[in-house]
N, C-alpha and C. Protein backbone atom coordinates (compact mmCIF):
# COMPACT_ATOMS: atom_id res chain seq x y z
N UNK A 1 -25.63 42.60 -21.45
CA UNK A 1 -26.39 41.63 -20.68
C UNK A 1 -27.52 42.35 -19.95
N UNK A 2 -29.13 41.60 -19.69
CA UNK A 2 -29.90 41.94 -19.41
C UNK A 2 -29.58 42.59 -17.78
N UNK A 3 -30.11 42.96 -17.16
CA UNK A 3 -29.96 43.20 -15.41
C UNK A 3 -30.99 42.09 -15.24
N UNK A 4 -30.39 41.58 -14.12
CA UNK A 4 -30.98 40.59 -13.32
C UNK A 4 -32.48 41.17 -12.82
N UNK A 5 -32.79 39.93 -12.65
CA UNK A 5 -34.38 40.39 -12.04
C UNK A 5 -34.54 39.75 -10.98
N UNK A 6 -35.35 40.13 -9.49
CA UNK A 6 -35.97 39.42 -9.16
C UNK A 6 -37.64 39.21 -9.58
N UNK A 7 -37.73 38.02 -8.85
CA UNK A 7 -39.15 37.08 -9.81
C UNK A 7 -39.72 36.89 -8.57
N UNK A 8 -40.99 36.73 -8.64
CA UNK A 8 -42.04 36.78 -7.14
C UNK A 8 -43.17 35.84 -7.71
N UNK A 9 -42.81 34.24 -7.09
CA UNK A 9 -43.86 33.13 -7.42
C UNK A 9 -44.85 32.93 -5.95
N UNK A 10 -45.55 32.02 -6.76
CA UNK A 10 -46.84 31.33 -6.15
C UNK A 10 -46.55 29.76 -6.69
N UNK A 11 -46.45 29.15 -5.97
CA UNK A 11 -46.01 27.42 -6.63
C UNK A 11 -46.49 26.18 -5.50
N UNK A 12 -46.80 25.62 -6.34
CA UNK A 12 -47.28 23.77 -6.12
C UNK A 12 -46.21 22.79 -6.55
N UNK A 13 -45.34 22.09 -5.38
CA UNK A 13 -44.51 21.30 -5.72
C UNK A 13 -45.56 19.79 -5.50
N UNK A 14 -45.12 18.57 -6.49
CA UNK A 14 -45.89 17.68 -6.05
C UNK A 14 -44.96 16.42 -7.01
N UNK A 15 -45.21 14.97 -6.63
CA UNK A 15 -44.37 14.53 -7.17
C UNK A 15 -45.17 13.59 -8.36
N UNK A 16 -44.27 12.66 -8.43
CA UNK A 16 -45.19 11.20 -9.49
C UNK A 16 -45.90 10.97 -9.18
N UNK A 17 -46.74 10.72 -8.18
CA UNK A 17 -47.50 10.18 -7.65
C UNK A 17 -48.86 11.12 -7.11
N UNK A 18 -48.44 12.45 -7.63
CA UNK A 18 -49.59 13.79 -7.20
C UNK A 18 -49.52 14.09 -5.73
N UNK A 19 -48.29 13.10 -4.72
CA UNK A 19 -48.96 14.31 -3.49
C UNK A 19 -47.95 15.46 -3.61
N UNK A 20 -48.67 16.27 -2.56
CA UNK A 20 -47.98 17.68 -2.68
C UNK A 20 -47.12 17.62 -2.03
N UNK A 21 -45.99 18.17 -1.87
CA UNK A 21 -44.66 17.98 -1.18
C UNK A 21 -44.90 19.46 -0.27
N UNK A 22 -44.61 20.38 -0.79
CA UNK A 22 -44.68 21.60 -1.02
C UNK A 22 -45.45 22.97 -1.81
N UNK A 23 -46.34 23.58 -0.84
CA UNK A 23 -46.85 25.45 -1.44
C UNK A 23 -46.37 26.22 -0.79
N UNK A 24 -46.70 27.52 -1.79
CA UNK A 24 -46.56 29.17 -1.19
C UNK A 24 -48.20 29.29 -0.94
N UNK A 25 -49.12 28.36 -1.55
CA UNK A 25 -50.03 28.99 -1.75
C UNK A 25 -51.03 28.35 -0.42
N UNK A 26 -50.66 28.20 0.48
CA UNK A 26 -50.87 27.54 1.58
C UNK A 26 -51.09 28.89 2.89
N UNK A 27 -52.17 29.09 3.73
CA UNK A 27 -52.49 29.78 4.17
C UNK A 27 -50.97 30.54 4.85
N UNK A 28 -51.00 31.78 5.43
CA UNK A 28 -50.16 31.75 6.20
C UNK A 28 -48.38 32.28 5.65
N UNK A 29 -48.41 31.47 4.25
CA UNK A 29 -47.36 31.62 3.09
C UNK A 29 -47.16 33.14 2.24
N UNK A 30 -46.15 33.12 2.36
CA UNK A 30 -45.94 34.50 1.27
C UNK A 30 -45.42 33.02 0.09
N UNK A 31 -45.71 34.42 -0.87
CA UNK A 31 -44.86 33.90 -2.73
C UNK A 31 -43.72 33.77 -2.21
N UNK A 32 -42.46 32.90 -3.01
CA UNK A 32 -41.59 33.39 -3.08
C UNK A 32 -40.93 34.02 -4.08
N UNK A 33 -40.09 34.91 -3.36
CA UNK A 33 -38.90 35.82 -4.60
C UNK A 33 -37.63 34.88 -5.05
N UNK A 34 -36.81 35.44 -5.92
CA UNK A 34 -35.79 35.07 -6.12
C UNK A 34 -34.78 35.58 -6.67
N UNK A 35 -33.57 36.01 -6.98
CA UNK A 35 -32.93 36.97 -7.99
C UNK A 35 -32.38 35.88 -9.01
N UNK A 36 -32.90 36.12 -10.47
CA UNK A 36 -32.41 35.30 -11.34
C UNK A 36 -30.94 35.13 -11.70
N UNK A 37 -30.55 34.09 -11.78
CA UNK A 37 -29.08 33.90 -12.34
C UNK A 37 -28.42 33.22 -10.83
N UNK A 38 -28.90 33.46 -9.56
CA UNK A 38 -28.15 33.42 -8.39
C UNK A 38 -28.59 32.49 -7.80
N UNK A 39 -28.49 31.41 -8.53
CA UNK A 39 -28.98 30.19 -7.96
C UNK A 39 -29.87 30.08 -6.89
N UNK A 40 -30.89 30.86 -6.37
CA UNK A 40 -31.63 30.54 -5.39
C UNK A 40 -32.52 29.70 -5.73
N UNK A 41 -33.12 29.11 -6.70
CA UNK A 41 -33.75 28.09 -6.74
C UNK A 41 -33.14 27.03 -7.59
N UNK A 42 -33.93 25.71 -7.52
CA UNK A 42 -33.02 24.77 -8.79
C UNK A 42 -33.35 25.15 -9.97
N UNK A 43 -31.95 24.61 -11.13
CA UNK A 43 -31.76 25.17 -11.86
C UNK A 43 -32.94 25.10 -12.84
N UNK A 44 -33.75 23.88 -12.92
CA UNK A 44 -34.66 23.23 -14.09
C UNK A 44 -36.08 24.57 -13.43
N UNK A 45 -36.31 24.68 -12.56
CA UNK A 45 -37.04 25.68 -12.23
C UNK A 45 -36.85 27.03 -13.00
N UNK A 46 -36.04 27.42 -13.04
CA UNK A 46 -35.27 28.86 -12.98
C UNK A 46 -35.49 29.00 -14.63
N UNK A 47 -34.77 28.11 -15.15
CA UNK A 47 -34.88 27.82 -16.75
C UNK A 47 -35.96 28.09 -17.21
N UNK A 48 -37.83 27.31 -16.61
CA UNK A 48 -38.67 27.47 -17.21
C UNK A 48 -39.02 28.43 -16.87
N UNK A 49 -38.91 30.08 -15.87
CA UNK A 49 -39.41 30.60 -15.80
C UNK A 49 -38.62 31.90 -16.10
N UNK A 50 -37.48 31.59 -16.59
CA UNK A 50 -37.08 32.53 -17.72
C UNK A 50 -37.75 33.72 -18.62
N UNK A 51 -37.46 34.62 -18.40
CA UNK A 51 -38.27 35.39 -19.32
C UNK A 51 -40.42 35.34 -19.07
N UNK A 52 -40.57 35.02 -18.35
CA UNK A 52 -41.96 35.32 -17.55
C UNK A 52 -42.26 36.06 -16.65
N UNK A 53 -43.55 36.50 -17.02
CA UNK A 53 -43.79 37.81 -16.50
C UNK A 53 -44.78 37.86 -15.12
N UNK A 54 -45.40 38.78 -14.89
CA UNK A 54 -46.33 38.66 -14.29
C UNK A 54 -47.62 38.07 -14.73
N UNK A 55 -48.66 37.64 -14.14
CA UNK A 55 -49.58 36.93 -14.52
C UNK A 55 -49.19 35.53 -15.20
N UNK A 56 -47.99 35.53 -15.93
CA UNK A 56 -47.63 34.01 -16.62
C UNK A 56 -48.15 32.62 -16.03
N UNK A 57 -48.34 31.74 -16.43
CA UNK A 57 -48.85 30.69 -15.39
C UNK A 57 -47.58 29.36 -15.94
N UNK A 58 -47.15 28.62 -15.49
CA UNK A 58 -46.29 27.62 -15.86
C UNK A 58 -46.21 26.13 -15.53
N UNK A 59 -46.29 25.36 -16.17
CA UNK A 59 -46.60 23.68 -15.26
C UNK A 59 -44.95 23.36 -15.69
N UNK A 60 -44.09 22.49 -14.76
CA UNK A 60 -42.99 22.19 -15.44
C UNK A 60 -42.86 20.94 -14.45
N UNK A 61 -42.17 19.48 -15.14
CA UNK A 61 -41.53 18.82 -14.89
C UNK A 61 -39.68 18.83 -14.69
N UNK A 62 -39.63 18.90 -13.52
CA UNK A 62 -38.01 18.92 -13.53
C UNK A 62 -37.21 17.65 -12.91
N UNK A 63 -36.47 17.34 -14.28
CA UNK A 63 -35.69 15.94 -13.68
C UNK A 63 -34.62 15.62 -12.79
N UNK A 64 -34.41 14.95 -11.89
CA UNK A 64 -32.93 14.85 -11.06
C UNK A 64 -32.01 15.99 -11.49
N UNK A 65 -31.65 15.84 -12.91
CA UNK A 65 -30.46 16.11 -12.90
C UNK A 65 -30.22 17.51 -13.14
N UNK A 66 -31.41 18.16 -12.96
CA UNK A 66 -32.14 19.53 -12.97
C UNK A 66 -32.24 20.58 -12.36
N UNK A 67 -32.69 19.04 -10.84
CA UNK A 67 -33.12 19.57 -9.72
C UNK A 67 -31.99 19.14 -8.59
N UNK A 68 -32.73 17.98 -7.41
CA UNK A 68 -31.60 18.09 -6.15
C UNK A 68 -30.50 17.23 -6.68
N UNK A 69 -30.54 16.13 -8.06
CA UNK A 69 -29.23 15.49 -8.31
C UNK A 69 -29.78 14.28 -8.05
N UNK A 70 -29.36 12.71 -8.99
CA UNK A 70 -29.54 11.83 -8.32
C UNK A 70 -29.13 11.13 -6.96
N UNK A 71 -29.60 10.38 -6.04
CA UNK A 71 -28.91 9.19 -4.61
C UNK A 71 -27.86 9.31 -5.52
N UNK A 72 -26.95 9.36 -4.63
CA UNK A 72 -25.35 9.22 -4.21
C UNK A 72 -25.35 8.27 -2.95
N UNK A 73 -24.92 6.89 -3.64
CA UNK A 73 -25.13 6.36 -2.87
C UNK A 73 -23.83 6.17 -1.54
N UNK A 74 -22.85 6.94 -1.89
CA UNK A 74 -21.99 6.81 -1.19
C UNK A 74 -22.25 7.58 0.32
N UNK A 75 -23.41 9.05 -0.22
CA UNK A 75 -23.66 9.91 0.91
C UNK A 75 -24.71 9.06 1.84
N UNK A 76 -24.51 7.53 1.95
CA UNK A 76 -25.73 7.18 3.16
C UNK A 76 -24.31 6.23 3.48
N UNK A 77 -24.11 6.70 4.42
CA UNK A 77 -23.32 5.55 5.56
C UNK A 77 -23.28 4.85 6.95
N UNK A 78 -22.99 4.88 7.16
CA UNK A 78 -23.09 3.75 8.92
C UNK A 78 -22.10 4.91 9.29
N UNK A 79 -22.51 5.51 10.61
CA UNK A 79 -21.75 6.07 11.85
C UNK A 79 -22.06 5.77 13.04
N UNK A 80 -20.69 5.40 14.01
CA UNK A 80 -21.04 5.10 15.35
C UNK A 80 -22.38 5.92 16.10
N UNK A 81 -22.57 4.80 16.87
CA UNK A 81 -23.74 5.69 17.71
C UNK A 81 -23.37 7.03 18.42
N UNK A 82 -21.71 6.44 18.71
CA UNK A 82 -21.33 7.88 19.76
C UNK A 82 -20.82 8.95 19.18
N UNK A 83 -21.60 9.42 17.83
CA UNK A 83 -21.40 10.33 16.65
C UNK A 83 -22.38 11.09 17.70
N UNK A 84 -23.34 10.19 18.20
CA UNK A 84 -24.63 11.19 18.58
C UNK A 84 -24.53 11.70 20.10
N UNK A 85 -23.46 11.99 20.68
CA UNK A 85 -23.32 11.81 22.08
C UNK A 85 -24.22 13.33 22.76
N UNK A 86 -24.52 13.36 23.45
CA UNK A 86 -25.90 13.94 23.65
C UNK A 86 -27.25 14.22 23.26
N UNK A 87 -27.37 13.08 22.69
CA UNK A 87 -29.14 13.09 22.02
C UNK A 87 -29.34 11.94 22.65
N UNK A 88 -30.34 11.79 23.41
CA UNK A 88 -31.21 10.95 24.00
C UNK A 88 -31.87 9.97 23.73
N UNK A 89 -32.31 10.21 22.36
CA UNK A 89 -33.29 9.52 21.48
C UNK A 89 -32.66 9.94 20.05
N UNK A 90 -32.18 8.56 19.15
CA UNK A 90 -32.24 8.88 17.40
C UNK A 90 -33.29 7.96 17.07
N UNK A 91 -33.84 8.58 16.05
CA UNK A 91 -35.17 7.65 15.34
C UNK A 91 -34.56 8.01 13.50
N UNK A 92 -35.39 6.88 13.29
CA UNK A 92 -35.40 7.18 11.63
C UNK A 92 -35.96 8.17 11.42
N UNK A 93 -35.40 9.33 10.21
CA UNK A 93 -36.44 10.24 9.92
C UNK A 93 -35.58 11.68 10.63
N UNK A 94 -34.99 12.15 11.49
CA UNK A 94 -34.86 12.74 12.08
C UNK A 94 -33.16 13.16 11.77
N UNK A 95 -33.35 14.69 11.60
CA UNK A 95 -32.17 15.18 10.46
C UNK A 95 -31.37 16.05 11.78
N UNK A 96 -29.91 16.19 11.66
CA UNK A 96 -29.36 16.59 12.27
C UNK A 96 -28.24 17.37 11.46
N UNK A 97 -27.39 18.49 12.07
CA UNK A 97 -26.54 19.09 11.17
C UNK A 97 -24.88 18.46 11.59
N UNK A 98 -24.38 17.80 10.31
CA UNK A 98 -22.93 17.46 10.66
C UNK A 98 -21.91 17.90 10.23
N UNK A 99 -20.72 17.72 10.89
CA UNK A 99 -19.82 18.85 10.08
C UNK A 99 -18.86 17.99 9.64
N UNK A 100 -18.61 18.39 8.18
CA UNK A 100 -18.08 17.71 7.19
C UNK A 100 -16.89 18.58 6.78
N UNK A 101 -15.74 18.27 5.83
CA UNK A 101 -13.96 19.03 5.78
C UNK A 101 -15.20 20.00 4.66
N UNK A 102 -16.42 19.80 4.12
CA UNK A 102 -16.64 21.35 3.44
C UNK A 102 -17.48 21.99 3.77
N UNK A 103 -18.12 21.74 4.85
CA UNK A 103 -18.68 22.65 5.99
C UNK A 103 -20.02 21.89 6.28
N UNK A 104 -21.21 22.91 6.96
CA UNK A 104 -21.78 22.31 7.75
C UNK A 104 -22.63 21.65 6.89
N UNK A 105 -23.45 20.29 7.10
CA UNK A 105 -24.06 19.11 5.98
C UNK A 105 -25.28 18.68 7.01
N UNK A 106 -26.80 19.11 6.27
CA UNK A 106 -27.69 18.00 7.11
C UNK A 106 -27.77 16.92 6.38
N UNK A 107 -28.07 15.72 7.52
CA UNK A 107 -28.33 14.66 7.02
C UNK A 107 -28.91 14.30 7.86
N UNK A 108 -29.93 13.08 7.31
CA UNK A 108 -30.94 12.44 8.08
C UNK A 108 -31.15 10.62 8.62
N UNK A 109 -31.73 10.75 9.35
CA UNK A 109 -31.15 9.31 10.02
C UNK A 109 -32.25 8.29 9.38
N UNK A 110 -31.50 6.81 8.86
CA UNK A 110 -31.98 6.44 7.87
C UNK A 110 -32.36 5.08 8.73
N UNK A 111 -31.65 4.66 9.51
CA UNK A 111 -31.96 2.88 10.34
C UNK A 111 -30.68 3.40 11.71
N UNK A 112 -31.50 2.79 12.55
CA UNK A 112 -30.47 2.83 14.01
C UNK A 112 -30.28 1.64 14.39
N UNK A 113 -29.18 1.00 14.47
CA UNK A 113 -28.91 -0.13 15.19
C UNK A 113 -28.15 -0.17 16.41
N UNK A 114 -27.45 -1.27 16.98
CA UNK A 114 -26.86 -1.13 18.14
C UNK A 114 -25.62 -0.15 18.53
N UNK A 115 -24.58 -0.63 17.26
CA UNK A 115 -23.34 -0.16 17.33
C UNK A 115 -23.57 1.29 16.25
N UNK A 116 -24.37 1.27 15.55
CA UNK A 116 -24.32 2.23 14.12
C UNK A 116 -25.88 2.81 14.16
N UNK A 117 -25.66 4.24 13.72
CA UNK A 117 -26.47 4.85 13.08
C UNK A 117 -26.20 4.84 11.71
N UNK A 118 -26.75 4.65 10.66
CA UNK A 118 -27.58 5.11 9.08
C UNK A 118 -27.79 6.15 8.84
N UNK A 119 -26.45 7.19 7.94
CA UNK A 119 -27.19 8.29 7.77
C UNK A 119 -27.43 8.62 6.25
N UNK A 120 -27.94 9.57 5.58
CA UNK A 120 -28.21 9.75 4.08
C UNK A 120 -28.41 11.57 4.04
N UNK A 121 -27.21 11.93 3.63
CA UNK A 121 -26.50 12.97 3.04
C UNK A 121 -27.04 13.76 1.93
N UNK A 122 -27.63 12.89 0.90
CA UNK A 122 -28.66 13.59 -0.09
C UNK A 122 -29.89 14.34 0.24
N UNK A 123 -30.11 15.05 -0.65
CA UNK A 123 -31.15 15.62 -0.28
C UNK A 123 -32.42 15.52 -0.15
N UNK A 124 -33.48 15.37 0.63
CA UNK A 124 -34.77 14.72 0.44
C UNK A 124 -35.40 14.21 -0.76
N UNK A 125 -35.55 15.26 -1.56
CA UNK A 125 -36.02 15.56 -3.12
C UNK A 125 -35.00 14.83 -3.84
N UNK A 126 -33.49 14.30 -3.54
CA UNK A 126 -33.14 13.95 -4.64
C UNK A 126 -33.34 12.54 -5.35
N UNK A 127 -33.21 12.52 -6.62
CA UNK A 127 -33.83 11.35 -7.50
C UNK A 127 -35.25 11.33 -7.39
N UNK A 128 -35.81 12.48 -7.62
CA UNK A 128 -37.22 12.30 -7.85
C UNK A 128 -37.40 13.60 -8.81
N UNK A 129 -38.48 13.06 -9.52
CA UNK A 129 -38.83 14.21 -11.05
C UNK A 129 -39.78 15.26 -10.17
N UNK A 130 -39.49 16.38 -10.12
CA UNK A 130 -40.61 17.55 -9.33
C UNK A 130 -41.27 18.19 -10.22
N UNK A 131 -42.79 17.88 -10.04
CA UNK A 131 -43.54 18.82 -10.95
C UNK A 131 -44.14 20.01 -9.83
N UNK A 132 -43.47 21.28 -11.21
CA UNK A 132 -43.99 22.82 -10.56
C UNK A 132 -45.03 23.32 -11.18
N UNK A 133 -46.36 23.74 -10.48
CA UNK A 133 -48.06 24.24 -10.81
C UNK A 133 -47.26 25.79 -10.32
N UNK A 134 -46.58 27.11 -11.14
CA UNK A 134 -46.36 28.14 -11.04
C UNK A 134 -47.01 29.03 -11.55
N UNK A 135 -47.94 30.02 -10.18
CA UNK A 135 -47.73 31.08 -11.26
C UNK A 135 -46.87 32.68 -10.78
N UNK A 136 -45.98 33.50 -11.86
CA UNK A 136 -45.31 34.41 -11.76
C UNK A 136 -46.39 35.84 -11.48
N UNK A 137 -46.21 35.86 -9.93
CA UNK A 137 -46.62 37.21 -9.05
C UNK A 137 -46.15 38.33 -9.59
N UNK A 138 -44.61 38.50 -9.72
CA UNK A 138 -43.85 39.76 -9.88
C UNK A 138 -42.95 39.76 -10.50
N UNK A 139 -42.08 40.42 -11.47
CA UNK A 139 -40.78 40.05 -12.10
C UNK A 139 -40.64 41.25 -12.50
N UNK A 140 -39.60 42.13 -11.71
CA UNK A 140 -38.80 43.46 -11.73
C UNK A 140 -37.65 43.49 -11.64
N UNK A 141 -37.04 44.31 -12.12
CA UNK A 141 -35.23 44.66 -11.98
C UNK A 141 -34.83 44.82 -10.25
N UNK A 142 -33.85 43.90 -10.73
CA UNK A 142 -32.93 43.46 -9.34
C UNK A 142 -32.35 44.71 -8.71
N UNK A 143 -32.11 45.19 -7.58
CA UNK A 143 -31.69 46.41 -7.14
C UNK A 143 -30.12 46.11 -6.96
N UNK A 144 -29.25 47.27 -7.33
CA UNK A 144 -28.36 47.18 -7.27
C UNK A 144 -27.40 46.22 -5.61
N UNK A 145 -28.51 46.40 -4.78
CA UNK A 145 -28.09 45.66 -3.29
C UNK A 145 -28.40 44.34 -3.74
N UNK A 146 -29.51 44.06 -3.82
CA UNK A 146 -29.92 42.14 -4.23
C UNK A 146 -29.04 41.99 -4.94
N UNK A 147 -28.50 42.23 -5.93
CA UNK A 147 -27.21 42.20 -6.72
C UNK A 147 -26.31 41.74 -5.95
N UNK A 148 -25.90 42.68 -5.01
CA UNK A 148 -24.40 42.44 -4.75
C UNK A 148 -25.15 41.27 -3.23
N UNK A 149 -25.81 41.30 -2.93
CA UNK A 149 -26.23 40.22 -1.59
C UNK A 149 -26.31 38.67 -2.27
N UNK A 150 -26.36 38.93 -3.52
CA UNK A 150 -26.90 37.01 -4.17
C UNK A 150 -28.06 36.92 -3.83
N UNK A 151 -29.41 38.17 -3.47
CA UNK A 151 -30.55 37.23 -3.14
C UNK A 151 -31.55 38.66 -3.19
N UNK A 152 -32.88 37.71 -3.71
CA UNK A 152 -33.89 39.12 -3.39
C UNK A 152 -34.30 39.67 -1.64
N UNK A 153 -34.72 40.75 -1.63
CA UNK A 153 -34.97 41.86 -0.33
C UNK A 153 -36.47 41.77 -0.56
């Protein structure tokens, strides 16, 4: 088996509709790295940039089931208000971290009513097709530490 690599992008996330969600290439931004195989990015990503090098350039569409997964619609539910007992103010829109029997889960607040907050458990991005404008900065052998850490240094 090959040795892992880490990979050093420059990327334009943007959706159906062309706005941009997400850059590296945004003032201020480093590329990002990644160590291949170790899930640090989604998987439909990772796939197309397989075996690319430096300079490579890549456009890719990646579907739900690719990327964050389709709505689950079960992960948006109604919780008492006094879920929120020291926050002052809940608004729609506004993500908080909850703790769930498999550990800690953000989720974001979807409608507030009297007795209930609305929350939604999925992930922003999920059920939406993400198109990636990539291009591959760097792609070198993984060091024996990124190895054993799960992540590039």
């Amino acid at each position: 088996m090959a040795q892992p690599r880490v990979v050093t992008i420059h990327y334009t996330l943007t959706n159906d509709q062309g706005e941009e969600l997400d850059s590296s290439r945004v003032e201020g931004r480093e590329p990002l790295s990644y160590l291949e195989g170790a899930q640090n990015i989604i998987g439909g990503l990772e796939n197309a940039l397989n075996e690319k090098n430096a300079g490579d350039q890549v456009k890719v569409s990646v579907e739900p089931a690719e990327g964050y997964g389709e709505v689950n619609e079960e992960l948006v539910q109604p919780v008492p208000v006094s879920a929120f007992e020291g926050v002052d103010t809940i608004e729609p829109g506004m993500q908080f971290q909850a703790q769930t029997p498999g550990g800690p889960q953000v989720v974001r607040v979807v409608e507030v009513g009297d007795e209930t907050v609305t929350i939604d458990a999925n992930h922003p991005l999920a059920g939406q097709t993400l198109h990636f404008d990539v291009e591959v900065v760097e792609a070198r052998e993984a060091t024996d530490e990124e190895q054993e850490h799960g992540h590039a240094h």
